[in-house]
C-alpha atoms as a PDB file:
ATOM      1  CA  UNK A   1       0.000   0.000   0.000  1.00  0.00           C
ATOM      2  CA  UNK A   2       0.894   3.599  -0.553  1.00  0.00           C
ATOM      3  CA  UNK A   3       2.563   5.510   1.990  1.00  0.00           C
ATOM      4  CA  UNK A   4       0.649   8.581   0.338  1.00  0.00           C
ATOM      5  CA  UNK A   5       3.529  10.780   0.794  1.00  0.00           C
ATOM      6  CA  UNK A   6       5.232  12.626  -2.147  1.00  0.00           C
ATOM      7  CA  UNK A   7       8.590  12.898  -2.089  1.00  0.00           C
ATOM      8  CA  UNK A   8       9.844  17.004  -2.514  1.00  0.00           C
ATOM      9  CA  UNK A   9      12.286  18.973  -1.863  1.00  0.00           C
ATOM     10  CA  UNK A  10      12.899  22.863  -1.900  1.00  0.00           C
ATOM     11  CA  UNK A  11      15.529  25.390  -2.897  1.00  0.00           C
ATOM     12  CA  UNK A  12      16.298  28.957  -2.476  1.00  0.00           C
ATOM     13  CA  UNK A  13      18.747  31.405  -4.025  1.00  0.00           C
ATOM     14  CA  UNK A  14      19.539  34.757  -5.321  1.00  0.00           C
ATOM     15  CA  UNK A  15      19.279  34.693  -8.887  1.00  0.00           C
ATOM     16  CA  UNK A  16      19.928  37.949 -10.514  1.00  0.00           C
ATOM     17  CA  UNK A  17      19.063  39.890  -7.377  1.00  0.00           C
ATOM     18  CA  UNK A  18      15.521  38.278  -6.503  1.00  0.00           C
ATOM     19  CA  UNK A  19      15.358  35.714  -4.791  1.00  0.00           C
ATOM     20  CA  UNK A  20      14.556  32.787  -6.003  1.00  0.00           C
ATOM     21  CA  UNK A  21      12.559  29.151  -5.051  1.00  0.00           C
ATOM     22  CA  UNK A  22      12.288  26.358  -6.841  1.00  0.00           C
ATOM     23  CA  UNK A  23      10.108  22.888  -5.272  1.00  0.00           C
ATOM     24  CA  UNK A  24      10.770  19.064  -7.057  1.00  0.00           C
ATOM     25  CA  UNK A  25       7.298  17.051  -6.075  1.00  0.00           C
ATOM     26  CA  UNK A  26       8.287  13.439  -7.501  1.00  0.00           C
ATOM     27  CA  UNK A  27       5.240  11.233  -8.505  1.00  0.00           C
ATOM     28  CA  UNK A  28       5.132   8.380 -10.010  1.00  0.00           C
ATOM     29  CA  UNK A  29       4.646   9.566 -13.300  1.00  0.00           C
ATOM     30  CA  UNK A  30       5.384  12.863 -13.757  1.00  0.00           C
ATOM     31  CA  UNK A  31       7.250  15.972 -12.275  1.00  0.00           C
ATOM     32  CA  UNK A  32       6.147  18.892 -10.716  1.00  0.00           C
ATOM     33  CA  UNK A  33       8.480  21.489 -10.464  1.00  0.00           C
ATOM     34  CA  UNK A  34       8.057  25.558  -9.346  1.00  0.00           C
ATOM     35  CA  UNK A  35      10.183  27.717  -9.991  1.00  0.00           C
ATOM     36  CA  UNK A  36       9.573  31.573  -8.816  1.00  0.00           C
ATOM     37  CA  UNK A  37      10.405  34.727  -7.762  1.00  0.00           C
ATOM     38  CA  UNK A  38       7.012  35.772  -6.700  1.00  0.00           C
ATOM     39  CA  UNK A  39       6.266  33.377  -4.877  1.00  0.00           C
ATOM     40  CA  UNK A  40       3.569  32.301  -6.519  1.00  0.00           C
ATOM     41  CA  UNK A  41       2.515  29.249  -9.582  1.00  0.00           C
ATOM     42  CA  UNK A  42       2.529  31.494 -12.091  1.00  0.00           C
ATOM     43  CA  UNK A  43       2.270  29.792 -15.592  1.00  0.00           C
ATOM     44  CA  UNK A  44       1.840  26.386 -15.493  1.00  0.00           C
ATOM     45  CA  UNK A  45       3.428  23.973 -18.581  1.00  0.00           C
ATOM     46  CA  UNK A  46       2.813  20.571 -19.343  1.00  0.00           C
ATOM     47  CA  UNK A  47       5.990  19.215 -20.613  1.00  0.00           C
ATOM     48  CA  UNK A  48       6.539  15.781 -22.666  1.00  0.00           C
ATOM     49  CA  UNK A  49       9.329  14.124 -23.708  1.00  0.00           C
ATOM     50  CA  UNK A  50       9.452  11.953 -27.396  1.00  0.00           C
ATOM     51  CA  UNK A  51      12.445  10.221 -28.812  1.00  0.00           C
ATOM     52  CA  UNK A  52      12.826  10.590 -32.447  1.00  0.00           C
ATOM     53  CA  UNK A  53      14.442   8.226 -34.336  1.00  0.00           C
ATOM     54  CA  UNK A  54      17.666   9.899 -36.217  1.00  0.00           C
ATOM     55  CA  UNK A  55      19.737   7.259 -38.225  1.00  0.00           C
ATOM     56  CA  UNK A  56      22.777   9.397 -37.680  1.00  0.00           C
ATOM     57  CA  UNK A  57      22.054  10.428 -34.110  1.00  0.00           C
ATOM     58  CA  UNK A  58      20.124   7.749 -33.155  1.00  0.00           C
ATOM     59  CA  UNK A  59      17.613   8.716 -30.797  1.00  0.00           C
ATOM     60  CA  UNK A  60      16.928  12.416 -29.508  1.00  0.00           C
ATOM     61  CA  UNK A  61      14.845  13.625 -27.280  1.00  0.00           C
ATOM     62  CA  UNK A  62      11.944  16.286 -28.511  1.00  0.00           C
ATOM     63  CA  UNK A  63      10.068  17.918 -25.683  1.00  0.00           C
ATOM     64  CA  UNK A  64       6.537  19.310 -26.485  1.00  0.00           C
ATOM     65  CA  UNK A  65       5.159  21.875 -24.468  1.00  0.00           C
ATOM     66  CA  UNK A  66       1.376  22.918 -23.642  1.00  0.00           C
ATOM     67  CA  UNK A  67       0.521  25.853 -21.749  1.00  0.00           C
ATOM     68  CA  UNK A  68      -2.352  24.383 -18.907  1.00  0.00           C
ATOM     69  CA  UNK A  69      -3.044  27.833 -17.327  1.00  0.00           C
ATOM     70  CA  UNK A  70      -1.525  31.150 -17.327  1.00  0.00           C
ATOM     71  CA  UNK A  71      -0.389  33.110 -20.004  1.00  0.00           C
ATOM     72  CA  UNK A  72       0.583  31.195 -23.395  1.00  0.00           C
ATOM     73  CA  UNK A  73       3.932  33.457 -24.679  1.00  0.00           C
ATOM     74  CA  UNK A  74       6.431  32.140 -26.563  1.00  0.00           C
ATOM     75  CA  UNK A  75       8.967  32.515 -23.675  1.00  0.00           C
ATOM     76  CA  UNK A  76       7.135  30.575 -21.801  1.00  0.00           C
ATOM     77  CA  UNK A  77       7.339  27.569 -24.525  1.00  0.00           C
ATOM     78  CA  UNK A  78      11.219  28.196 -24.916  1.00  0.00           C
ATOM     79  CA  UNK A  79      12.088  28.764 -21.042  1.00  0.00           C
ATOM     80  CA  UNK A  80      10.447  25.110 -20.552  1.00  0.00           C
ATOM     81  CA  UNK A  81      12.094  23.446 -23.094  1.00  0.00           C
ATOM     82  CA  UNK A  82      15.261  25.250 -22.388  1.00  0.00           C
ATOM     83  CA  UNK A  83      15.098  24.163 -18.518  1.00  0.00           C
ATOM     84  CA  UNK A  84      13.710  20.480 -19.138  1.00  0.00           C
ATOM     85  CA  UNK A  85      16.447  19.598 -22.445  1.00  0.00           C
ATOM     86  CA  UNK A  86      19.148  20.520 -19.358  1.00  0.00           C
ATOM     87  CA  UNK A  87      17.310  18.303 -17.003  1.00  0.00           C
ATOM     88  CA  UNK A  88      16.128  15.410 -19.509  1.00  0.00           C
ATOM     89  CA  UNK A  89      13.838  13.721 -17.128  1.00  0.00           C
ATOM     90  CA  UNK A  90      12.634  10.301 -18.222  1.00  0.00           C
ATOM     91  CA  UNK A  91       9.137  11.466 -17.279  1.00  0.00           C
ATOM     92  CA  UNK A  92       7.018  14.205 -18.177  1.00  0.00           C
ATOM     93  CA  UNK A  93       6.923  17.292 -16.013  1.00  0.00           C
ATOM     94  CA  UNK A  94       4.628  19.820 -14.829  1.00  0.00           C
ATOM     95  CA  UNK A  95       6.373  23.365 -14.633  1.00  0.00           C
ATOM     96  CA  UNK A  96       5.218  26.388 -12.821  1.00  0.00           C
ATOM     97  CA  UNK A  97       7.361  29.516 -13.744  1.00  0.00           C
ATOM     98  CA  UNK A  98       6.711  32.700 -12.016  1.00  0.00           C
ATOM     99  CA  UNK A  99       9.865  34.951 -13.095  1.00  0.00           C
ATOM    100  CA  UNK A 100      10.729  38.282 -12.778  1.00  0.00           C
ATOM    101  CA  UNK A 101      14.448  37.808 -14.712  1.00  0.00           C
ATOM    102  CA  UNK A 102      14.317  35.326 -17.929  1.00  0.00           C
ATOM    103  CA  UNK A 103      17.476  35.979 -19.216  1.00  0.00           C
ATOM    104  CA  UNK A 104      19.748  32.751 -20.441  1.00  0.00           C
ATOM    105  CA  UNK A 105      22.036  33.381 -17.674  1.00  0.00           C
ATOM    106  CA  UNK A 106      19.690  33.693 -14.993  1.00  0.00           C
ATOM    107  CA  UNK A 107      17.425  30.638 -16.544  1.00  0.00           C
ATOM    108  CA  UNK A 108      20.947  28.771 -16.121  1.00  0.00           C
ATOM    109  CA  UNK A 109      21.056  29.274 -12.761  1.00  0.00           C
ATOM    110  CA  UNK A 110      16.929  28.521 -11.957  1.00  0.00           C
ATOM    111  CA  UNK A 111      18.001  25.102 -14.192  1.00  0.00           C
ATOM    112  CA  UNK A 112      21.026  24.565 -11.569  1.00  0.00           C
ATOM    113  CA  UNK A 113      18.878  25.286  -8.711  1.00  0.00           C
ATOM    114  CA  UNK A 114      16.134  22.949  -9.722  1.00  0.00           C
ATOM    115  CA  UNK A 115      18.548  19.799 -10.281  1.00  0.00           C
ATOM    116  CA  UNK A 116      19.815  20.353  -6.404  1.00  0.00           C
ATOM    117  CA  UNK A 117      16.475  18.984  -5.745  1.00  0.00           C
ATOM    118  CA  UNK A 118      16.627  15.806  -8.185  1.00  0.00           C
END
């Protein structure tokens, strides 16, 4: 029987001068993960992962994205796939990204911060 306890854990840092929390829930099929500086959800992504068949590469992963609630931007789309491709999870994942900074060096350091709680 389940214990009906999820396993998380929970980070904080400075990134680019806000600070900044990120929260791994692992289930049993998926992966939630928040990551925010206002400390709230914010948008919330569904994110999948597909392996496509290259016959020089062999097989690479494709991650689709889908918006679930929020607001559907294109930097939304790319900061998910840009955090999960670092993370390559063998399950999908359920993202929550409330930022105030999306630049590629602070979404390097929100991707760092979110594998300290793999």
């Amino acid at each position: 029987m389940a214990s009906g306890v999820v396993p998380s854990k929970q980070a904080v840092a400075n990134v680019a001068g806000h600070h900044t929390e990120t929260v791994v829930m692992k289930f049993q099929d998926q992966l939630f993960v928040v990551a925010t500086q206002f400390m709230k959800l914010g948008t919330v992504v569904h994110v999948t992962r597909d392996l496509i068949t290259d016959e020089i590469q062999g097989n690479v992963p494709m991650f689709s994205t889908k918006v679930l609630m929020g607001k559907d931007e294109p930097l939304v789309h790319v900061m998910a796939k840009a955090i999960v491709t670092e993370l390559n999870p063998p399950t999908a994942i359920v993202l929550t990204l409330a930022l105030k900074v999306t630049t590629p060096d602070a979404m390097k350091e929100i991707t760092d911060l979110i594998k300290t709680c793999l």
